[in-house]
PDB file of N, CA and C in Angstrom:
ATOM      1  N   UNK A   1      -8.135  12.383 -61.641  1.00  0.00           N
ATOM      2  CA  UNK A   1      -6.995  11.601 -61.254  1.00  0.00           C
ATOM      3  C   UNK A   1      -7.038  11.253 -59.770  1.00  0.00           C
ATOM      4  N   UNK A   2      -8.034  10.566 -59.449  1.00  0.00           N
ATOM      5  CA  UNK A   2      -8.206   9.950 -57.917  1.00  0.00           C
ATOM      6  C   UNK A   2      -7.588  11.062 -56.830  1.00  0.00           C
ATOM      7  N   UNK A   3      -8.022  12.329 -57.159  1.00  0.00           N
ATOM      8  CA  UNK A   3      -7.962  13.248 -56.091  1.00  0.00           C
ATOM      9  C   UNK A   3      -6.720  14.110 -55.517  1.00  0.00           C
ATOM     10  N   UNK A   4      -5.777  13.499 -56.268  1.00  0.00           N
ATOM     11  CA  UNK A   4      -4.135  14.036 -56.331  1.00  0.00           C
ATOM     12  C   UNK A   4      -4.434  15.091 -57.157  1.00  0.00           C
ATOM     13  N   UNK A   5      -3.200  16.252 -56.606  1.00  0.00           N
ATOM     14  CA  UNK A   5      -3.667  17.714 -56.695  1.00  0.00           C
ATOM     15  C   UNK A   5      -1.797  17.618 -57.448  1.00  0.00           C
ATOM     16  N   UNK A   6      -0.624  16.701 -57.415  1.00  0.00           N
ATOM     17  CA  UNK A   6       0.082  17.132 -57.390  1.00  0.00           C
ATOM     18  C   UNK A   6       1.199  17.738 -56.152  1.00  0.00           C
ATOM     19  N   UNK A   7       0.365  17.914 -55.404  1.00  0.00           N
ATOM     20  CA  UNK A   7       1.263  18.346 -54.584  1.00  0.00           C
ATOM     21  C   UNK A   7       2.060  16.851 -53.155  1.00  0.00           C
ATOM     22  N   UNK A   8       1.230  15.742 -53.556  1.00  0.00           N
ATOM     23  CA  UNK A   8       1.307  14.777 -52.454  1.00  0.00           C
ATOM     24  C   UNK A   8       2.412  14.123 -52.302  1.00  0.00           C
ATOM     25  N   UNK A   9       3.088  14.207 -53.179  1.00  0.00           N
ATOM     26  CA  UNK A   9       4.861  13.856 -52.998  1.00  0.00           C
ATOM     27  C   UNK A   9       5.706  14.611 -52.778  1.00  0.00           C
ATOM     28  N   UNK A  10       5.248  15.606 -52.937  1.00  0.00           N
ATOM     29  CA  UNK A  10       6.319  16.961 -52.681  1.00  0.00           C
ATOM     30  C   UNK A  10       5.690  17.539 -51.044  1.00  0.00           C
ATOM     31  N   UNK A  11       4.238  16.900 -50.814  1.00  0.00           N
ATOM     32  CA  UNK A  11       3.978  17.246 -49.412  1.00  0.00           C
ATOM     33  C   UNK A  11       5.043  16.355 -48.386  1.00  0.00           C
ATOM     34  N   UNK A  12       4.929  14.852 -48.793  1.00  0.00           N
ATOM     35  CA  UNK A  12       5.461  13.868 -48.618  1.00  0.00           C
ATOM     36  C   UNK A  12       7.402  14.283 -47.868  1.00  0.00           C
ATOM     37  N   UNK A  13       7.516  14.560 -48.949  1.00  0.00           N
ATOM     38  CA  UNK A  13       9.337  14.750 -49.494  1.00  0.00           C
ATOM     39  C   UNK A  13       9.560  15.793 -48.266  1.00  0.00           C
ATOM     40  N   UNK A  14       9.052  16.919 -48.128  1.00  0.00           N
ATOM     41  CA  UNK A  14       8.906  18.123 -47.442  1.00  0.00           C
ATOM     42  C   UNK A  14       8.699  17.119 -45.529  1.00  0.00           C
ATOM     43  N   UNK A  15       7.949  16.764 -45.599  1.00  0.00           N
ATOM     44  CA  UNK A  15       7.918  16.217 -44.087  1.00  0.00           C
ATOM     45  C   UNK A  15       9.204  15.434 -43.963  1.00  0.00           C
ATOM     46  N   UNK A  16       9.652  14.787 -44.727  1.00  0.00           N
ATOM     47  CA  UNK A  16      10.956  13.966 -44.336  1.00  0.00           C
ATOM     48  C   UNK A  16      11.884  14.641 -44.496  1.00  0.00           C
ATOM     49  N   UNK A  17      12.114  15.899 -44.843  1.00  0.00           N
ATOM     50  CA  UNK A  17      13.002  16.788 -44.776  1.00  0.00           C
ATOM     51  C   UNK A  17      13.120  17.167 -43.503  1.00  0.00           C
ATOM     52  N   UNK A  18      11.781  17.811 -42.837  1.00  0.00           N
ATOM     53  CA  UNK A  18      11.599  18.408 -41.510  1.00  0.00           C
ATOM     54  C   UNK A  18      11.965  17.478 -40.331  1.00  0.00           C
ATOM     55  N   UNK A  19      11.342  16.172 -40.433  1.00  0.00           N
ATOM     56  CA  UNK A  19      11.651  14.882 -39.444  1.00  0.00           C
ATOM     57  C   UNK A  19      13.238  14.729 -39.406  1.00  0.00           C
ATOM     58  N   UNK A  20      14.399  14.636 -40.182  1.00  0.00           N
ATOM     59  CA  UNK A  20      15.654  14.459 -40.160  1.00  0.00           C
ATOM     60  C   UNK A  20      15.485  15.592 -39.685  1.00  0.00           C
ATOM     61  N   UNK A  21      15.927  17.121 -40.336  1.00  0.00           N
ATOM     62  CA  UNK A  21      15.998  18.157 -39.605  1.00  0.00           C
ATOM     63  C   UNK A  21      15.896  18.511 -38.029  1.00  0.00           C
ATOM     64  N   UNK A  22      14.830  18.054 -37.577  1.00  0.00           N
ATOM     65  CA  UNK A  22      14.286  17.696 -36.272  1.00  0.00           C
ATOM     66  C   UNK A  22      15.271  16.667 -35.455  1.00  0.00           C
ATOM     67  N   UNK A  23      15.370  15.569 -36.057  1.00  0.00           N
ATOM     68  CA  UNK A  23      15.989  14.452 -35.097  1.00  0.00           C
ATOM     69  C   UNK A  23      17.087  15.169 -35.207  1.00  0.00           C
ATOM     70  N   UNK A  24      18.126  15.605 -36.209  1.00  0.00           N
ATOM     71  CA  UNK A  24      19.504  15.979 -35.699  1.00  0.00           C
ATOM     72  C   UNK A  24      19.630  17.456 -35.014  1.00  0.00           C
ATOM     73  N   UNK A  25      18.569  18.462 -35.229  1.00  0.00           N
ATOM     74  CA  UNK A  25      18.511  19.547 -34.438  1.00  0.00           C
ATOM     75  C   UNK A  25      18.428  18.969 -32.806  1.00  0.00           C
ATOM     76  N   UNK A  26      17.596  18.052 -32.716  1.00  0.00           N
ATOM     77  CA  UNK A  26      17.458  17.170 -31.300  1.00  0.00           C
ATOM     78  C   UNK A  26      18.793  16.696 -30.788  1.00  0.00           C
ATOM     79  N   UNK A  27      19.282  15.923 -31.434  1.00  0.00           N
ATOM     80  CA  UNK A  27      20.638  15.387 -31.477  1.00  0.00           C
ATOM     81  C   UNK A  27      21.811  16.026 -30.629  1.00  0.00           C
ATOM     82  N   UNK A  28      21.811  17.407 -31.598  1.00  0.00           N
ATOM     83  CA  UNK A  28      22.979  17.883 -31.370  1.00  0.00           C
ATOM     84  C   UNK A  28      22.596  18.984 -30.477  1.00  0.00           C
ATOM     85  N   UNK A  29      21.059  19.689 -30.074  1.00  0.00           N
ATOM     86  CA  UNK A  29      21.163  19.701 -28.379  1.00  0.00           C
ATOM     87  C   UNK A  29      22.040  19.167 -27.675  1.00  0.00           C
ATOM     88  N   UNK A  30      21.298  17.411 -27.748  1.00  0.00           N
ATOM     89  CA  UNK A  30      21.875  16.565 -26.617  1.00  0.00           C
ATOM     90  C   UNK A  30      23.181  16.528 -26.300  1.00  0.00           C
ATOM     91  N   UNK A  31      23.926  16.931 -27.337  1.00  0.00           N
ATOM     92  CA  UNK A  31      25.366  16.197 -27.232  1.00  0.00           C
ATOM     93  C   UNK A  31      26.177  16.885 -26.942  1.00  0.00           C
ATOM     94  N   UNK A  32      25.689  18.354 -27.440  1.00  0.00           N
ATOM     95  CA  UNK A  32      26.399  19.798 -27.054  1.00  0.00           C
ATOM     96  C   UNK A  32      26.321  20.379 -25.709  1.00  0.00           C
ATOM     97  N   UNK A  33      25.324  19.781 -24.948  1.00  0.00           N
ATOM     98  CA  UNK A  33      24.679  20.518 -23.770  1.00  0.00           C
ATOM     99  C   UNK A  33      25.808  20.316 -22.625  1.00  0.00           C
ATOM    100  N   UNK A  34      26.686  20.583 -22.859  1.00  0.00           N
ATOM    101  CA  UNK A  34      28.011  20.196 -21.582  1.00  0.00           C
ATOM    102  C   UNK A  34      27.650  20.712 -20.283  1.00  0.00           C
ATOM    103  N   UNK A  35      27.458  20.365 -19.201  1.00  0.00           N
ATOM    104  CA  UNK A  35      27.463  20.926 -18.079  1.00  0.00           C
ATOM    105  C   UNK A  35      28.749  22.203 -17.779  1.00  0.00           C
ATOM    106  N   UNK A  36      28.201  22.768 -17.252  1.00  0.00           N
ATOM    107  CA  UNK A  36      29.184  24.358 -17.385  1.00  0.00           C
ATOM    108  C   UNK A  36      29.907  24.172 -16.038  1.00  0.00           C
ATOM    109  N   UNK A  37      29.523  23.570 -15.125  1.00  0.00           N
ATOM    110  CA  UNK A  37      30.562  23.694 -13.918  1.00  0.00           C
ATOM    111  C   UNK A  37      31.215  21.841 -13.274  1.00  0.00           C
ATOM    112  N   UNK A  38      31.963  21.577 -13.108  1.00  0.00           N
ATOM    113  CA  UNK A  38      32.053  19.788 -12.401  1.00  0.00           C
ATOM    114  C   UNK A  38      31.552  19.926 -11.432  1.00  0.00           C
ATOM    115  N   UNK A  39      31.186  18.371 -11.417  1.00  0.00           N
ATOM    116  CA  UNK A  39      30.390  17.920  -9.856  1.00  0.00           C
ATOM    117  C   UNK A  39      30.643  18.674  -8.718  1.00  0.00           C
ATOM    118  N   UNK A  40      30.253  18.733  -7.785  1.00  0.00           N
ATOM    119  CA  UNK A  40      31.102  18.904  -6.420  1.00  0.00           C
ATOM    120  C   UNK A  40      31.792  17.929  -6.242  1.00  0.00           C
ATOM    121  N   UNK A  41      32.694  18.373  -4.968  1.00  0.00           N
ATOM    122  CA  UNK A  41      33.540  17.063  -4.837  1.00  0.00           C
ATOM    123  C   UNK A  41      33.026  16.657  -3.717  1.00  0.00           C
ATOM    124  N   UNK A  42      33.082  15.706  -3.247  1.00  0.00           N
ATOM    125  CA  UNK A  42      32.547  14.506  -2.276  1.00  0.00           C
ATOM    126  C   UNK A  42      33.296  14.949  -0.897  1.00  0.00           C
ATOM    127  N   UNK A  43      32.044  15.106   0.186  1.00  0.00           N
ATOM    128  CA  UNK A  43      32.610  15.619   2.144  1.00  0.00           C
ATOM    129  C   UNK A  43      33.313  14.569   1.921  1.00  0.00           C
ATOM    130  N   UNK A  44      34.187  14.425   2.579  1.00  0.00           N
ATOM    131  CA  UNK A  44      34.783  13.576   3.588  1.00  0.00           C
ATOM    132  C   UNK A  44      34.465  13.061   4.862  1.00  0.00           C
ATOM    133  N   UNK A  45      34.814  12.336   5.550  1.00  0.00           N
ATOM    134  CA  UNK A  45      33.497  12.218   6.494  1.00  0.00           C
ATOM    135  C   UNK A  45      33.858  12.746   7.349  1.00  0.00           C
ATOM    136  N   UNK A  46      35.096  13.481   7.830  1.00  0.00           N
ATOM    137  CA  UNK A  46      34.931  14.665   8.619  1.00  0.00           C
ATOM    138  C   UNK A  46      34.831  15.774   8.827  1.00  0.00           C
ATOM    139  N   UNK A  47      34.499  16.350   7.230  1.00  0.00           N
ATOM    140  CA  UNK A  47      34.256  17.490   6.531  1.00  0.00           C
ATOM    141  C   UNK A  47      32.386  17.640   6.912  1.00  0.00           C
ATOM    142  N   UNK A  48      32.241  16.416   6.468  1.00  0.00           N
ATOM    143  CA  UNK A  48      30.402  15.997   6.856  1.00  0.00           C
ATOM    144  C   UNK A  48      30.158  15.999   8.359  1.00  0.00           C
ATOM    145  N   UNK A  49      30.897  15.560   9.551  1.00  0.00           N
ATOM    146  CA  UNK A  49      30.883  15.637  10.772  1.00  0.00           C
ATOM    147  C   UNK A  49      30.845  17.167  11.304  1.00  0.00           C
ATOM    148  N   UNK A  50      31.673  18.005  10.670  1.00  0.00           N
ATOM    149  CA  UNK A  50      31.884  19.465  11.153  1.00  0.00           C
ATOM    150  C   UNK A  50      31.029  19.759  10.690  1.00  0.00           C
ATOM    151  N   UNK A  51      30.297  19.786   9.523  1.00  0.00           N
ATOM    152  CA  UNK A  51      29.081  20.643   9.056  1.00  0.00           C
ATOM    153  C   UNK A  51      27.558  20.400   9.647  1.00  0.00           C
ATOM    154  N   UNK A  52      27.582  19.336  10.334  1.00  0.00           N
ATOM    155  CA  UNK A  52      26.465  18.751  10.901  1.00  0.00           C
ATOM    156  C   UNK A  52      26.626  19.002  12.879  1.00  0.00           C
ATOM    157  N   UNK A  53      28.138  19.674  12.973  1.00  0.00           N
ATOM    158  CA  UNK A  53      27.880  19.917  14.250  1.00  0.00           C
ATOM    159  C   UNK A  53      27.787  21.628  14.197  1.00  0.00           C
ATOM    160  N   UNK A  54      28.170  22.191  13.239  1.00  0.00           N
ATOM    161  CA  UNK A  54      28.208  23.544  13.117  1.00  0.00           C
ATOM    162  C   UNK A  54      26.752  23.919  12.247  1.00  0.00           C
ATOM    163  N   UNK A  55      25.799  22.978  12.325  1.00  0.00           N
ATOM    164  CA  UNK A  55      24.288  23.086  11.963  1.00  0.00           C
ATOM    165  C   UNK A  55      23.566  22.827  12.993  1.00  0.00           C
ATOM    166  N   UNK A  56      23.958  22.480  14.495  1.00  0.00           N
ATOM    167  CA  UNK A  56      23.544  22.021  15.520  1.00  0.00           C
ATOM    168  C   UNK A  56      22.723  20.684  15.640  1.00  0.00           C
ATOM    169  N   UNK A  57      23.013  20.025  14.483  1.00  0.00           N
ATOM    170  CA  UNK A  57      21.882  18.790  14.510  1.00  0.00           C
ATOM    171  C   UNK A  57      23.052  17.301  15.182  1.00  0.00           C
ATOM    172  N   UNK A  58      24.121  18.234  16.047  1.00  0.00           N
ATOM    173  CA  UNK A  58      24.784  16.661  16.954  1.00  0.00           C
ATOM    174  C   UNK A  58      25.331  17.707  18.083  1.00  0.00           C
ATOM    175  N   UNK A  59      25.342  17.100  19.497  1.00  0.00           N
ATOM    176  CA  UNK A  59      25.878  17.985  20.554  1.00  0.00           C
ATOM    177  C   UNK A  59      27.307  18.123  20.417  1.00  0.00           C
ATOM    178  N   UNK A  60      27.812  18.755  21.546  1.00  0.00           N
ATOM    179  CA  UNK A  60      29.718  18.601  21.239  1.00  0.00           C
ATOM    180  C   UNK A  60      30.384  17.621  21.981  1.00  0.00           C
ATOM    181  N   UNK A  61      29.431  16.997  22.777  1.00  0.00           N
ATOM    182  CA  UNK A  61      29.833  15.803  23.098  1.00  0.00           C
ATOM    183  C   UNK A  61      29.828  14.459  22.217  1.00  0.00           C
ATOM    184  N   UNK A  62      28.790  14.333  21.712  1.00  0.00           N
ATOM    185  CA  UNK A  62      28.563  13.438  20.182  1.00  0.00           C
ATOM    186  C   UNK A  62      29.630  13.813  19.312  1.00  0.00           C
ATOM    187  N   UNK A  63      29.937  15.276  18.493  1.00  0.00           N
ATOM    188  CA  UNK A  63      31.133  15.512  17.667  1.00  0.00           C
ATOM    189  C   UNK A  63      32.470  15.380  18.189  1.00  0.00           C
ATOM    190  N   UNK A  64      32.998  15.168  19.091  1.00  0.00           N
ATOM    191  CA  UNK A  64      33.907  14.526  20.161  1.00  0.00           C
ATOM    192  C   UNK A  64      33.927  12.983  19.852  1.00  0.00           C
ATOM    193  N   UNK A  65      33.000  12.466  20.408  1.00  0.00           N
ATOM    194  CA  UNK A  65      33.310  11.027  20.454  1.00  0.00           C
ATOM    195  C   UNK A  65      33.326  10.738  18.930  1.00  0.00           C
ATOM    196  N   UNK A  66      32.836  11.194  17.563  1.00  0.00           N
ATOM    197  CA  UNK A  66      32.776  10.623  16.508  1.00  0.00           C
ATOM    198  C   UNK A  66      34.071  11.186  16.072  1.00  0.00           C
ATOM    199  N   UNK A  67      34.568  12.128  15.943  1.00  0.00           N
ATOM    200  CA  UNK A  67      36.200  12.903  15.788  1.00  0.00           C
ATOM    201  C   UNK A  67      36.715  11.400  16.219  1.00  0.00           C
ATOM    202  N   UNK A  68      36.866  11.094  17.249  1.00  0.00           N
ATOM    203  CA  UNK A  68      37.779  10.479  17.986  1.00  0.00           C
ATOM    204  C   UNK A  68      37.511   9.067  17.298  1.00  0.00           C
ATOM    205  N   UNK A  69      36.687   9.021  16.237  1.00  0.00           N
ATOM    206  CA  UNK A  69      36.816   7.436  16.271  1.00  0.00           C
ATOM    207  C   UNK A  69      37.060   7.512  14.743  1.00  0.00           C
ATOM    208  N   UNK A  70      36.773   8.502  13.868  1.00  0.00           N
ATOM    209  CA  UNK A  70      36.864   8.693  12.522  1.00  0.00           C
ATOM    210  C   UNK A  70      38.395   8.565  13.060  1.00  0.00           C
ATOM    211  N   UNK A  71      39.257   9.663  13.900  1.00  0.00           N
ATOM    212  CA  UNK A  71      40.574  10.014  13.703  1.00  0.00           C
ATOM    213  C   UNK A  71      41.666   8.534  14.113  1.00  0.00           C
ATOM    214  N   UNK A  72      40.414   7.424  15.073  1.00  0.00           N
ATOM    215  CA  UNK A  72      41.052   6.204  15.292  1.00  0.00           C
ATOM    216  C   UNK A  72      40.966   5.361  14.189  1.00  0.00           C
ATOM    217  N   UNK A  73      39.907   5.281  13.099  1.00  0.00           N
ATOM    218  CA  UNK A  73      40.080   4.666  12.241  1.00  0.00           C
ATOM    219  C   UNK A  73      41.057   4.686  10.798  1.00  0.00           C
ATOM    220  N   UNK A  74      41.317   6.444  10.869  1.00  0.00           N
ATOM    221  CA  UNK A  74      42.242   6.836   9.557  1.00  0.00           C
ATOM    222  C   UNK A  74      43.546   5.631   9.773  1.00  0.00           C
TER     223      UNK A  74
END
């Protein structure tokens, strides 16, 4: 019988079982995977000014004049 053992539809049937199985095991990873904590929330830009002068990467004369112009623009 051209080499069919019988088993080639039921091999068949069996993989498309596993392939759905698969895509919705995949699936519902994706959809379940909630991030466990929220974003941070966003510096402010004088929240970002203090942290960048209390990292030493602006003098206190620079964090002065930018204070003073953030606090002129609010």
């Amino acid at each position: 019988m051209m080499g069919y053992d019988g088993w080639g539809f039921f091999g068949m049937h069996a993989l498309w079982w596993l392939f759905w199985i698969a895509v919705i095991g995949a699936a519902a990873v994706f959809l379940f995977q909630a991030p466990t904590r929220p974003p941070p929330a966003r510096e402010t830009p004088l929240e970002l000014l203090q942290r960048r002068y209390a990292a030493g990467e602006i003098s206190k004369e620079e964090y002065g004049e930018r204070k003073r112009t953030l606090e002129r623009d609010e």
